[in-house]
Protein backbone atom coordinates (compact mmCIF):
# COMPACT_ATOMS: atom_id res chain seq x y z
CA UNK A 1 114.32 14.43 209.29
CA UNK A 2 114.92 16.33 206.12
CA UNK A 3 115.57 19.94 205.49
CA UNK A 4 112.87 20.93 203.94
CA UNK A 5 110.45 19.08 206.87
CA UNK A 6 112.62 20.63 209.08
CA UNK A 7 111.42 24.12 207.43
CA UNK A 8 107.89 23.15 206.57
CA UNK A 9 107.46 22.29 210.96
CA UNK A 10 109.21 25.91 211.52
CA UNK A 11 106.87 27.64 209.00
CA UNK A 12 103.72 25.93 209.74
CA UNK A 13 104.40 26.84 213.57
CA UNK A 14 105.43 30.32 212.95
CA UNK A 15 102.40 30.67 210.68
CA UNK A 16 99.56 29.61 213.13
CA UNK A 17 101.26 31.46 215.90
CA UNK A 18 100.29 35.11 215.06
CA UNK A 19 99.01 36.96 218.70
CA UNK A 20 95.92 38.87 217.65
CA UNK A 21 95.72 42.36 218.88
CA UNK A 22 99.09 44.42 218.87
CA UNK A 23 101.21 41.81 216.48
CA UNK A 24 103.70 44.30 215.04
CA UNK A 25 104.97 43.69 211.51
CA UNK A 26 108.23 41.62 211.64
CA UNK A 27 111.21 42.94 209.81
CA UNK A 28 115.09 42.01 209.71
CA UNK A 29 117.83 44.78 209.16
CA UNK A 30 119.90 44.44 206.26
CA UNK A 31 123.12 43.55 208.38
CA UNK A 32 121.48 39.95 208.64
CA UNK A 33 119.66 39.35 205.47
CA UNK A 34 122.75 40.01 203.66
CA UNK A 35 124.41 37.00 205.52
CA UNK A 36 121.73 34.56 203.58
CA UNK A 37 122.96 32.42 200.74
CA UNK A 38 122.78 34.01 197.56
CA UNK A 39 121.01 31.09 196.06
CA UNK A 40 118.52 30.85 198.46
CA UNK A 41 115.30 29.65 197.16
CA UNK A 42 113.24 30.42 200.14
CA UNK A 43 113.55 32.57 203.24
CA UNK A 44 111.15 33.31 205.69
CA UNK A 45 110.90 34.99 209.14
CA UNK A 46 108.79 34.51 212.10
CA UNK A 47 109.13 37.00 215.18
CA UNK A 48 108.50 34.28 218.10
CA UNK A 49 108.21 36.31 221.04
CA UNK A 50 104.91 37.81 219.58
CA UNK A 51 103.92 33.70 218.53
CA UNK A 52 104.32 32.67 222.26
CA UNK A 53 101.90 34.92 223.88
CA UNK A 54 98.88 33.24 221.95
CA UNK A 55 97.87 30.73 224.96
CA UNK A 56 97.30 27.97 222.43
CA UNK A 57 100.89 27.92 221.21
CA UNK A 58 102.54 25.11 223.14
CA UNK A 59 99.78 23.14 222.51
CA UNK A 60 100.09 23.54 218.91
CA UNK A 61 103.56 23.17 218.93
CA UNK A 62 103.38 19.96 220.67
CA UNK A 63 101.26 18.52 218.11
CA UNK A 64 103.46 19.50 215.40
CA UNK A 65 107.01 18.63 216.87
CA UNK A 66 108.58 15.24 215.65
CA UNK A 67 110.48 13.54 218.18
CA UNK A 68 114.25 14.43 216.21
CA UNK A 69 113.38 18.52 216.90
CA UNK A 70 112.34 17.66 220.69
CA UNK A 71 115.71 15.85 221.01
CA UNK A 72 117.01 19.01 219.27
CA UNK A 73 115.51 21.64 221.70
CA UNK A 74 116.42 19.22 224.96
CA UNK A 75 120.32 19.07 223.41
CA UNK A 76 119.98 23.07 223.06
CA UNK A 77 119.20 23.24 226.69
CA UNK A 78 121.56 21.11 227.72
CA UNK A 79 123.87 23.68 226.69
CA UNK A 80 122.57 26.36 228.45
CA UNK A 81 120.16 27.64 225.62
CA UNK A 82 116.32 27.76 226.12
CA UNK A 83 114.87 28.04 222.36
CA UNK A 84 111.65 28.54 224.37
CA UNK A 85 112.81 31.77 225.88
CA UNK A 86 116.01 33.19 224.83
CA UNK A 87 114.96 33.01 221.04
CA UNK A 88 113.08 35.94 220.00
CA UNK A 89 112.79 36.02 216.53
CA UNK A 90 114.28 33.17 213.87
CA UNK A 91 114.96 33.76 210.11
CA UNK A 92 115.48 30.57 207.68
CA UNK A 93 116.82 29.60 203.92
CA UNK A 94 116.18 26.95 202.17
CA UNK A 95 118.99 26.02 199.21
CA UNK A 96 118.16 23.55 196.75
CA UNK A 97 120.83 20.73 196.22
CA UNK A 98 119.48 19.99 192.71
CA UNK A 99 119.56 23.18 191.18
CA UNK A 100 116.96 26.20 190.91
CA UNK A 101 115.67 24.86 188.00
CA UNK A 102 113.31 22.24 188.90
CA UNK A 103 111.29 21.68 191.88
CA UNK A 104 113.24 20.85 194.57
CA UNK A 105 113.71 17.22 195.64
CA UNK A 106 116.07 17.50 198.63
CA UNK A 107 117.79 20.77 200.30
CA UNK A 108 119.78 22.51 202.96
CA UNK A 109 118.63 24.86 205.62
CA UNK A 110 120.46 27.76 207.47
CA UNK A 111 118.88 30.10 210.19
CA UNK A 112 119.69 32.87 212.40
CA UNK A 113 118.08 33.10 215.44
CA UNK A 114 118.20 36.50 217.60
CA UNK A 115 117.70 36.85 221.03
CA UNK A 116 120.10 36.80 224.48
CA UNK A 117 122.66 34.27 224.52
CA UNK A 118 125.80 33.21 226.51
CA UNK A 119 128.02 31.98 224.09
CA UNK A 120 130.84 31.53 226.43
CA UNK A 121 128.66 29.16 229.30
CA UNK A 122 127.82 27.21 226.00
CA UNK A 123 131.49 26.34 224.83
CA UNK A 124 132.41 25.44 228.37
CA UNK A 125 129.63 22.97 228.55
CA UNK A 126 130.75 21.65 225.15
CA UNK A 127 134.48 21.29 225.89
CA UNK A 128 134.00 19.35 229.15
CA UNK A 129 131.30 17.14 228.03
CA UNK A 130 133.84 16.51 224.78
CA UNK A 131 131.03 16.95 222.37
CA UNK A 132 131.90 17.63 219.40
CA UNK A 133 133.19 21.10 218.42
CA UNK A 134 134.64 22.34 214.73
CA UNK A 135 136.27 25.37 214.28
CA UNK A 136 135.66 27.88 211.50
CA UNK A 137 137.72 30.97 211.77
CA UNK A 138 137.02 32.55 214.98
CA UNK A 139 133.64 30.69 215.61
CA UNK A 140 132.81 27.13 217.47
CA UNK A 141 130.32 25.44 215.36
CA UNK A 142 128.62 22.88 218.02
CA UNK A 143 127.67 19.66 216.07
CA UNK A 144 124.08 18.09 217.31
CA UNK A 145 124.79 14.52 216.59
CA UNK A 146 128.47 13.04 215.31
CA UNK A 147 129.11 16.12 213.21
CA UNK A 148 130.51 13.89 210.51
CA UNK A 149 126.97 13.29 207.98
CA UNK A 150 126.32 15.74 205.41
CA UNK A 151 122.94 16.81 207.09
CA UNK A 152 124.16 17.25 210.43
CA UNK A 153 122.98 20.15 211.93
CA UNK A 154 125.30 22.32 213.55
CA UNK A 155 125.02 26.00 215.69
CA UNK A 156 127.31 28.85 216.46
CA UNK A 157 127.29 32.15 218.04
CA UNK A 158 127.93 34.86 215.66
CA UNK A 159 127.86 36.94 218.91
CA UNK A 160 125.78 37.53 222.69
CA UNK A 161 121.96 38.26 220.64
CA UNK A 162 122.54 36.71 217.22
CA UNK A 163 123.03 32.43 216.78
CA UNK A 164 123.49 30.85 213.25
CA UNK A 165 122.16 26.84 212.65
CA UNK A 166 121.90 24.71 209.69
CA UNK A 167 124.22 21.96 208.36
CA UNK A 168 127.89 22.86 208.25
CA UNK A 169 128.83 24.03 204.45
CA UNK A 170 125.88 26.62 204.72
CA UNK A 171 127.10 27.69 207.75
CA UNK A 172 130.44 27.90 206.36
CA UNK A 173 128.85 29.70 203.39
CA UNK A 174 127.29 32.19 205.62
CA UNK A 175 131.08 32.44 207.56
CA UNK A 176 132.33 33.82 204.37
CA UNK A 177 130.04 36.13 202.99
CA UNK A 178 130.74 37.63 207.10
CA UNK A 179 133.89 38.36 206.15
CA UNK A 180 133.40 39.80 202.82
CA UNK A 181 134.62 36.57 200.60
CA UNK A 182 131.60 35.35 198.88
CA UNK A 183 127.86 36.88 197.24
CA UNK A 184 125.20 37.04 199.73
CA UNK A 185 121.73 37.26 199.23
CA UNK A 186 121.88 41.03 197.78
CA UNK A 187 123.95 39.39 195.56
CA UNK A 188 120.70 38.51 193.95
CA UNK A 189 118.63 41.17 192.66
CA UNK A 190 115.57 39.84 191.76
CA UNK A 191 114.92 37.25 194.71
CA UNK A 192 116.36 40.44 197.07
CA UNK A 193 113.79 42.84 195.99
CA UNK A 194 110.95 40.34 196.41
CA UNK A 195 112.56 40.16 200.09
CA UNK A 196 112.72 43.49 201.27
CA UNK A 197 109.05 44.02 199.91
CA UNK A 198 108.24 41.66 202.32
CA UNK A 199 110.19 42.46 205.00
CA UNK A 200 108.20 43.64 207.37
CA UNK A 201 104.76 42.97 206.07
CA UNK A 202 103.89 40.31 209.04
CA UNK A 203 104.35 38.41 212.14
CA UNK A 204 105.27 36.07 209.87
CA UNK A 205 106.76 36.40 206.05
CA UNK A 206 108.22 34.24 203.87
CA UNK A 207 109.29 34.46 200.04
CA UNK A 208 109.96 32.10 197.48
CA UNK A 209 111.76 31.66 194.43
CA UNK A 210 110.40 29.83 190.84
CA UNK A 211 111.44 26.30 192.12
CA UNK A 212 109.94 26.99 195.77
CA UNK A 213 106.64 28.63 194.29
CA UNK A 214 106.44 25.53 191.94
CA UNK A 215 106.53 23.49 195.11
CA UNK A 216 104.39 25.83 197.57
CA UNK A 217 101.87 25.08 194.88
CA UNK A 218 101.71 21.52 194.72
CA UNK A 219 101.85 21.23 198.27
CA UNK A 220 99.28 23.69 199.08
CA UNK A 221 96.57 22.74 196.49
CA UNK A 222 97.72 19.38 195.42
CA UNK A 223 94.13 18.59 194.12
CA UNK A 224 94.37 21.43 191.05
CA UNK A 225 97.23 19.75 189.40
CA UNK A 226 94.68 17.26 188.73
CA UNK A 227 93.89 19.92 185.63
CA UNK A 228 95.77 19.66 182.55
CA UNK A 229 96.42 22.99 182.01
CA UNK A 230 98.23 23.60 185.68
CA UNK A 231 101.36 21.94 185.21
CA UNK A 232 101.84 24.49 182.09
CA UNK A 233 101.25 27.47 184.21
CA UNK A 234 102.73 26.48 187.18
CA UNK A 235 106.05 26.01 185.43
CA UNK A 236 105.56 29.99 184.58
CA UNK A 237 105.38 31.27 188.38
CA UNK A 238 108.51 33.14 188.93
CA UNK A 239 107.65 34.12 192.97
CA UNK A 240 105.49 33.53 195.85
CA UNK A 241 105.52 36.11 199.18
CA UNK A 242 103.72 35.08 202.02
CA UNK A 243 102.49 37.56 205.33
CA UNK A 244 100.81 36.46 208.10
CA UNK A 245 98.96 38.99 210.47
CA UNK A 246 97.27 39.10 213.56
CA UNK A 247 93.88 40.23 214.54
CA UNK A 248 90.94 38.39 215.84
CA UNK A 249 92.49 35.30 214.75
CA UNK A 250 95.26 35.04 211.85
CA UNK A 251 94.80 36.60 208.66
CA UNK A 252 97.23 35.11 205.47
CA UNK A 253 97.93 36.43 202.35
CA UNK A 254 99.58 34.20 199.47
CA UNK A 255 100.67 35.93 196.36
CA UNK A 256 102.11 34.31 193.33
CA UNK A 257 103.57 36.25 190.44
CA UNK A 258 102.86 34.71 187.64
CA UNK A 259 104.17 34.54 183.83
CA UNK A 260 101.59 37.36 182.43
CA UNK A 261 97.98 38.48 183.51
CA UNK A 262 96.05 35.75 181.29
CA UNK A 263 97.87 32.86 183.03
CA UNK A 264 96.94 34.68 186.57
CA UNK A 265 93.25 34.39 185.22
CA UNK A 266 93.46 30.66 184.62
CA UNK A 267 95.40 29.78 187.65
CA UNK A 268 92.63 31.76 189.53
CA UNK A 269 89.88 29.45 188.44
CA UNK A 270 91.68 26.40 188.57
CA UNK A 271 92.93 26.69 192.54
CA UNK A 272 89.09 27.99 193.07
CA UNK A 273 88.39 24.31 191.40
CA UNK A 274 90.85 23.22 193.34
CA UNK A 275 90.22 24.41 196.63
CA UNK A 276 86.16 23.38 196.33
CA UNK A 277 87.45 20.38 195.64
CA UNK A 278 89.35 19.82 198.82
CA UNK A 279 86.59 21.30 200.78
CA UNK A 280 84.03 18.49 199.90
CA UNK A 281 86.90 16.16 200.63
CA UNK A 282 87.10 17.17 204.38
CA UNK A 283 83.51 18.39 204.55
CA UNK A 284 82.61 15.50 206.91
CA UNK A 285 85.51 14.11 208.94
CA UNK A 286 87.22 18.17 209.63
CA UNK A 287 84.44 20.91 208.91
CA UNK A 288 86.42 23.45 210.62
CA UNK A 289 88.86 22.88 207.24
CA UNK A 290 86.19 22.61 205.02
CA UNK A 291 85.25 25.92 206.20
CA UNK A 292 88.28 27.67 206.14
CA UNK A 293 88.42 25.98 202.86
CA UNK A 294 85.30 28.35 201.93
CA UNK A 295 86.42 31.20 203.43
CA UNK A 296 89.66 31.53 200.80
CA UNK A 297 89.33 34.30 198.24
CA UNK A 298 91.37 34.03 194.98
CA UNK A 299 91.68 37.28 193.38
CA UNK A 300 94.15 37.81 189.91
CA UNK A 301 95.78 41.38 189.64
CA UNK A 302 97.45 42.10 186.55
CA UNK A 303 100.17 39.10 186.94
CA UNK A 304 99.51 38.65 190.41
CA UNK A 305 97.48 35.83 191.95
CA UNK A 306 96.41 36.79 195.38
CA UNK A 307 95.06 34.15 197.34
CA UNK A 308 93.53 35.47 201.21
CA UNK A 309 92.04 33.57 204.12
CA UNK A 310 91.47 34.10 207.76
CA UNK A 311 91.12 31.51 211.02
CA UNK A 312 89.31 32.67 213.72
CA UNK A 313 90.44 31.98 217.56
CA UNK A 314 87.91 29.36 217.72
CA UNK A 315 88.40 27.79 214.47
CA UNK A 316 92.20 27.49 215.12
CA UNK A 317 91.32 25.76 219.00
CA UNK A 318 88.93 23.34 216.64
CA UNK A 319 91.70 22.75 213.91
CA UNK A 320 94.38 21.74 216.82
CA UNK A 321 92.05 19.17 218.17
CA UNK A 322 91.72 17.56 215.57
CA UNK A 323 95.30 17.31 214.59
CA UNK A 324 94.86 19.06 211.57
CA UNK A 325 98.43 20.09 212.30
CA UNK A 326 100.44 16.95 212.92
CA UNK A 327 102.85 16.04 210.63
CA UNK A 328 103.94 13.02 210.25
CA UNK A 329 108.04 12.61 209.95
């Protein structure tokens, strides 16, 4: 399993996990945001404790989980940590291994995951089983797998409420800007002020840089770069920021800055062309899409492109049964 499907599974869970009601706002303090790569081209948040009171939440999450991540989870809990319970909130990068300049074709990931952990039970299980354990300063990095590929995902305890995962040279990355011997993600002043504008605007938040927004797009509302004049303007976004909320349902808000206000216009009507387009695709075989489909409102705003739409409780339960969700790996 890549990285980025890796991410995509985290952020499509986090995003239809929002609890309705008294969701707070989801924020990260400084302390660990600064510890992100400083070329990150996409970090996002999702506050999981909130995500796992919504009683259709395993269910989801079992439709959505390739068999790699539940070997992932069951190796976790073999040594002695229960993602299910002990992780409260997780926080994720993506890094590009082709540059920012493009749009990505393959990536890292790195996380940091914050909850109650026993770091010491954990490297005592490791040691006797002989599993594989690397050493980085004073930290164990635990290798899932050999620990010898490139995309080997390894974790480590940065201490008792805060655990750090992702493939080893990010993690070593992240080691370093610890200790005050590389840039961290304040290092970068534009992506860094798009990130603390978001922090805390949602259960769930995510921003992303030109490469990532270029991507989000294509992904998202494949069927407008059927229109000659979108691969022109997507090649001028320069961010995307994502919130999720909860309510009576989940309520999203996309928002792409774009090159000026005139290409904002014209990228409004084309994903509107777009997105009607899509709708009469699914219109028959998944209404419940169709009609959430319908429900999206694409607004420009000076540069901004603001795109809103909202799942109710039932529409969700009816979007889960039909697998709308599953993602094939």
């Amino acid at each position: 399993m890549s990285a980025r499907k890796f991410a995509c599974l985290a952020a499509f869970v986090a995003i239809f996990s929002a609890l309705p009601g008294a969701a707070r706002a989801g924020s990260l303090g400084s302390d660990v945001l600064s510890l992100f790569p400083k070329d990150s081209g996409e970090l996002a948040y999702a506050d999981l404790k909130e995500a796992r009171q919504f009683p259709w939440f395993n269910q989801l999450k079992e439709q959505m989980l390739p068999p790699k991540f539940r070997e992932f989870e069951s190796f976790l809990s073999s040594a002695g940590v229960d993602p299910n319970s002990q992780v409260t909130e997780l926080a994720w990068a993506l890094v590009s291994s082709n540059g920012g300049a493009s749009v990505p074709s393959a990536d890292q990931i790195v996380g940091i995951a914050l909850g109650q952990f026993q770091p010491a039970s954990a490297e005592a299980y490791f040691t006797s089983k002989k599993l594989p354990i690397v050493k980085v300063r004073t930290f164990s990095l635990f290798a899932f797998g050999g620990g010898n590929g490139p995309n080997d995902l390894f974790f480590f305890f940065i201490d008792s409420n805060t655990a750090a995962f992702g493939q080893r040279q990010l993690l070593e990355k992240l080691i370093a800007v610890r200790f005050g011997e590389s840039e961290g993600l304040y290092a970068n002043a534009d992506f860094s002020s798009l990130v603390n504008s978001a922090n805390g605007s949602g259960t769930v938040w995510a921003v992303l840089n030109p490469a990532y927004t270029r991507l989000a797009m294509q992904q998202l509302v494949p069927e407008a770069a059927q229109f000659p004049a979108a691969a022109q303007l997507t090649s001028k976004l320069k961010a995307m920021t994502i919130s999720m909320k909860g309510g009576s349902g989940v309520d999203a808000k996309f928002e792409a800055v774009c090159g000026s206000s005139d290409d904002a216009n014209t990228f409004a009507a084309l994903l509107q062309a777009g997105l009607m387009y899509r709708k009469y695709q699914v219109g028959n075989s998944n209404p419940d899409l169709a009609s959430m489909l319908d429900s999206a409102q694409v607004a420009p705003a000076g540069d901004r492109l603001d795109v809103t739409l909202s799942l109710s409780d039932d529409q969700v339960q009816s979007l889960i049964k039909r697998n709308t969700f599953a993602v094939s790996m």
